[in-house]
Structure formats: structure tokens, C-alpha cells
Protein backbone atom coordinates (compact mmCIF):
# COMPACT_ATOMS: atom_id res chain seq x y z
CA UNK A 1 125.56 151.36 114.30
CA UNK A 2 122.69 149.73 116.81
CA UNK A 3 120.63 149.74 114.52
CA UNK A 4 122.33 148.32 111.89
CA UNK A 5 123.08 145.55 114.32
CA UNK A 6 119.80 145.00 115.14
CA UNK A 7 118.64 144.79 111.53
CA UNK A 8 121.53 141.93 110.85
CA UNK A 9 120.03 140.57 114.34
CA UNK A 10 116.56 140.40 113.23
CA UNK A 11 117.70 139.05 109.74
CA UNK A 12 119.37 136.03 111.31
CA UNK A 13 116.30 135.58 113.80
CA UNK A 14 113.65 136.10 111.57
CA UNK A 15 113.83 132.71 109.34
CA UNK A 16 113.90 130.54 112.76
CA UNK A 17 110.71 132.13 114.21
CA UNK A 18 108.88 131.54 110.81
CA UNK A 19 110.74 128.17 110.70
CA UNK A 20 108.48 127.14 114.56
CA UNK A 21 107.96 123.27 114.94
CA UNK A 22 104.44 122.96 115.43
CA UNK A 23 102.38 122.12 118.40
CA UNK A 24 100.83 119.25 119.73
CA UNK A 25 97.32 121.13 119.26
CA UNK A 26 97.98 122.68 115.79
CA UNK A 27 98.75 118.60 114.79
CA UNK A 28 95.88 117.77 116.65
CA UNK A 29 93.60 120.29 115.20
CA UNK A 30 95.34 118.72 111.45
CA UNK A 31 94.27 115.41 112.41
CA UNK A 32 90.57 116.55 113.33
CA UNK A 33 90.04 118.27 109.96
CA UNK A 34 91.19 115.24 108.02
CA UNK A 35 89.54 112.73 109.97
CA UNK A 36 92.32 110.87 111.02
CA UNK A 37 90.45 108.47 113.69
CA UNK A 38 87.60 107.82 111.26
CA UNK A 39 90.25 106.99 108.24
CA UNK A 40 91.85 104.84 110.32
CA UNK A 41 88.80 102.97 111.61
CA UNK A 42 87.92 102.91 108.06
CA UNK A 43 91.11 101.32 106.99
CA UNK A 44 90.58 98.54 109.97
CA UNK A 45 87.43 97.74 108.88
CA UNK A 46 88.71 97.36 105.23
CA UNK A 47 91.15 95.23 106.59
CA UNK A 48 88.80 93.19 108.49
CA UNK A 49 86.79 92.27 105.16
CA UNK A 50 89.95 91.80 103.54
CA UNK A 51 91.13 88.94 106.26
CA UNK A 52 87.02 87.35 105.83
CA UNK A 53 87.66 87.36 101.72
CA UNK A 54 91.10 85.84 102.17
CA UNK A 55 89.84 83.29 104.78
CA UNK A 56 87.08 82.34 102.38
CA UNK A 57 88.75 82.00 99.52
CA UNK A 58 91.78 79.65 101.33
CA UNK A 59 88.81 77.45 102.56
CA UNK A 60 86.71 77.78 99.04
CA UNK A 61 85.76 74.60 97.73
CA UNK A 62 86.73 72.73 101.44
CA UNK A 63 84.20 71.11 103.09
CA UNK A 64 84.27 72.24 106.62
CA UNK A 65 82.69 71.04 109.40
CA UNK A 66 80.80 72.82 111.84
CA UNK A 67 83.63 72.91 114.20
CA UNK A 68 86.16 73.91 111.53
CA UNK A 69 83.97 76.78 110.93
CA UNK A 70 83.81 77.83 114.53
CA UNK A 71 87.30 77.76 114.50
CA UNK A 72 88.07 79.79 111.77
CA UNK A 73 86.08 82.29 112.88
CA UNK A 74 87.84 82.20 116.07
CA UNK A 75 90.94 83.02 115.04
CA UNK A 76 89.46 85.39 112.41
CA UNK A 77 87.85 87.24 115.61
CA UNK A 78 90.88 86.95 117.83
CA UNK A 79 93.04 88.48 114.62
CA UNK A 80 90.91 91.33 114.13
CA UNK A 81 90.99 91.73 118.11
CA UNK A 82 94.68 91.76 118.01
CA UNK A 83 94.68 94.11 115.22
CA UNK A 84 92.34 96.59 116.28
CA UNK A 85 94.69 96.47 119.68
CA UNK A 86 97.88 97.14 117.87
CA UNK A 87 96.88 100.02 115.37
CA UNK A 88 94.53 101.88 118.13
CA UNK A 89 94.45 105.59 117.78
CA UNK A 90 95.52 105.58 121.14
CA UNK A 91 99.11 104.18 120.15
CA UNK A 92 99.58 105.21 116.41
CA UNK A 93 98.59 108.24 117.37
CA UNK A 94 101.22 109.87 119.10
CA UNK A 95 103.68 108.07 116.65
CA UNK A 96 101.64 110.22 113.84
CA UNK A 97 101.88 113.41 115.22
CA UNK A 98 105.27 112.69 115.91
CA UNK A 99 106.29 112.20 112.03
CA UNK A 100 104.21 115.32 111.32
CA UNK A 101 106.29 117.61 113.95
CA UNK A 102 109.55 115.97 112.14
CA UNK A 103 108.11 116.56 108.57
CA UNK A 104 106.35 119.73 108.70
CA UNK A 105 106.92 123.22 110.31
CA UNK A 106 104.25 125.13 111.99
CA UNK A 107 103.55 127.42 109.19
CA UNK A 108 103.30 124.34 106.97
CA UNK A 109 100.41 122.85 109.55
CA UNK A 110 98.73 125.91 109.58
CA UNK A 111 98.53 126.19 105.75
CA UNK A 112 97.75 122.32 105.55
CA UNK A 113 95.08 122.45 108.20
CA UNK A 114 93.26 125.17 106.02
CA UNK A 115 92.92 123.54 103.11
CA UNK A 116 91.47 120.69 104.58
CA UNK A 117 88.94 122.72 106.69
CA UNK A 118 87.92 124.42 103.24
CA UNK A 119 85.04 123.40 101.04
CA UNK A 120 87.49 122.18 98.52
CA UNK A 121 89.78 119.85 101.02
CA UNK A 122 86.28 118.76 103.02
CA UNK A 123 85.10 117.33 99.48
CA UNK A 124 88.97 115.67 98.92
CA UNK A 125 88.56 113.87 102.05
CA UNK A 126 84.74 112.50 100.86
CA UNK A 127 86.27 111.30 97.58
CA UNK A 128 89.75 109.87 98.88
CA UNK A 129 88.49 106.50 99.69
CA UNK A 130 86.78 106.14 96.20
CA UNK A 131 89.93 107.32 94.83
CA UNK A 132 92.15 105.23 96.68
CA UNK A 133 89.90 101.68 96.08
CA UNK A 134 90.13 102.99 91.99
CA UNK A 135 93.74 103.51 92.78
CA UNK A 136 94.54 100.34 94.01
CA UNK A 137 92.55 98.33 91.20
CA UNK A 138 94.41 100.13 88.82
CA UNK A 139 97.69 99.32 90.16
CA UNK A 140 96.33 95.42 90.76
CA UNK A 141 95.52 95.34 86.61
CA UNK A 142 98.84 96.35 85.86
CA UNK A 143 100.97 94.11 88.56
CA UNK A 144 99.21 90.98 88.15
CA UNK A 145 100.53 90.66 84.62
CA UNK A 146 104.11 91.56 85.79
CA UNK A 147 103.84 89.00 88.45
CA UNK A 148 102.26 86.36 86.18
CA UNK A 149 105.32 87.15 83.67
CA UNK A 150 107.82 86.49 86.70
CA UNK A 151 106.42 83.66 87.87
CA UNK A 152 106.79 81.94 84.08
CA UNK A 153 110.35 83.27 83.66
CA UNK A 154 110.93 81.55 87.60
CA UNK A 155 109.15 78.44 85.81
CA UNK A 156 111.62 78.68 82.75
CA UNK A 157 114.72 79.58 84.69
CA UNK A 158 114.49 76.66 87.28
CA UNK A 159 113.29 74.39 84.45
CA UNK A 160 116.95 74.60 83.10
CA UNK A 161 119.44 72.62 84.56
CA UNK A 162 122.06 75.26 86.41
CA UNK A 163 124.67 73.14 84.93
CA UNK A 164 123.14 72.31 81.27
CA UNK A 165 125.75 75.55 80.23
CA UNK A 166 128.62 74.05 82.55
CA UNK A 167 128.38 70.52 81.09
CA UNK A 168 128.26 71.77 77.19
CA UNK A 169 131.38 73.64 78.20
CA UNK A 170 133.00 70.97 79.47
CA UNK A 171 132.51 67.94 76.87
CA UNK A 172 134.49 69.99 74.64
């Protein structure tokens, strides 16, 4: 009879000990593999360009004077500054591992974590950012149609008087 107890025992408790939220180290250890910090500095710095391209095309074709220009790249600077501030890995972080010790069990890390320390997840992480720029100019080519479409039907919608329908009713 004990022993049959203890099997039913060990039955119930068996699925929570494989079911272990992971550790701050195993997360850790996660983020090291998949180069977390240099993905994210890689991301500011994308974002960085990004702000330059968008500043020079809002003042393309503008002449600006010298102390336009100084400006400009003031507040370009003091952007990237506040950026860089906000999304430091000191701050996002915590509020990653966090999401992964919500979303993942230990076993899961520990499975995860391998793959990415393997040949095979090592040469993943070189190509993501390829991947990802190829990504997103695919998925530009087929929105900017969509959004040129919407912005026409907008055009064509507004264009029509909201009462045109209302008024042809009405002179009945």
C-alpha cells in the first residue's frame, strides 16, 4: 500500500519538477549564446541611420543654413542620446528575462540555449540580420501598394459628398 502511494505521489510530483521556471543564470546564459547585447546594439545603431535617412529626406531639397544644420544635428544627437538611454541593456534587460521566465520553462531554456550554442544556431544568428533586412523589404514591396490603394480609396471616399446619397433620397 506505501508503495503504491508513493508511486501516485511521485506521479503527481513528477510533471512539476520537469515543469521548473528557469533561472536567472540559465536566461542569462540564453541571452549570451544569442547575442542579445550585441543584437540590440545592432538594432540601435540601425535605428540611428534610420532617424539620419528620415532627417535627410524631410530636409531634401531645403536649403539650410549653417545653423539649421547644426541644429538638426542637435536634436538628431540628443534623440539618439535619449534613445540609447531608454532601450539600455541595463533596463530592457531585466524586462527580457522576465518575459522569458513567464514564456518558457527551464527545460525549454535548456533545450533553446543548445541550439543556439550549436554550429547550426551559431550560423542562424550570423544570417538573422541579412534575413531580417530581406524580410522587411519584402514586406515593404507588398504594403506600399496596399497603402497606396488606401490612400486613393480615402481620396475617392472623401471626394464624395457624405450627403450626395441623403440629398438624392430626399428630392424624391
Amino acid at each position: 500500500m506505501r508503495r503504491m502511494f508513493a508511486a501516485v505521489v511521485l506521479s503527481l510530483v513528477a510533471p512539476m519538477a520537469f515543469a521548473a521556471k528557469p533561472t536567472d543564470a540559465q536566461i542569462d546564459r540564453l541571452f549570451e549564446v544569442m547575442r542579445q547585447k550585441q543584437t540590440l546594439e545592432s538594432v540601435l545603431g540601425q535605428t540611428e541611420a534610420m532617424q539620419k535617412g528620415m532627417l535627410a529626406e524631410m530636409t531634401k531639397g531645403k536649403a539650410l543654413t549653417a545653423e539649421d544644420q547644426a541644429k538638426l544635428e542637435r536634436v538628431a544627437a540628443i534623440s539618439s542620446k535619449n534613445v540609447r538611454e531608454m532601450l539600455a541593456w541595463e533596463k530592457v534587460g531585466p524586462k527580457f528575462r522576465a518575459l522569458y521566465a513567464e514564456s518558457f520553462e527551464g527545460e525549454d531554456i535548456e533545450a533553446i540555449t543548445a541550439f543556439y550554442a550549436s554550429p547550426a544556431g551559431q550560423r542562424f544568428l550570423d544570417k538573422m540580420p541579412v534575413l531580417m533586412q530581406k524580410t522587411m523589404a519584402l514586406v515593404q514591396e507588398l504594403t506600399v501598394p496596399m497603402m497606396q490603394k488606401m490612400q486613393e480609396d480615402m481620396a475617392r471616399e472623401f471626394a464624395t459628398p457624405a450627403n450626395a446619397e441623403a440629398d438624392a433620397g430626399g428630392a424624391e
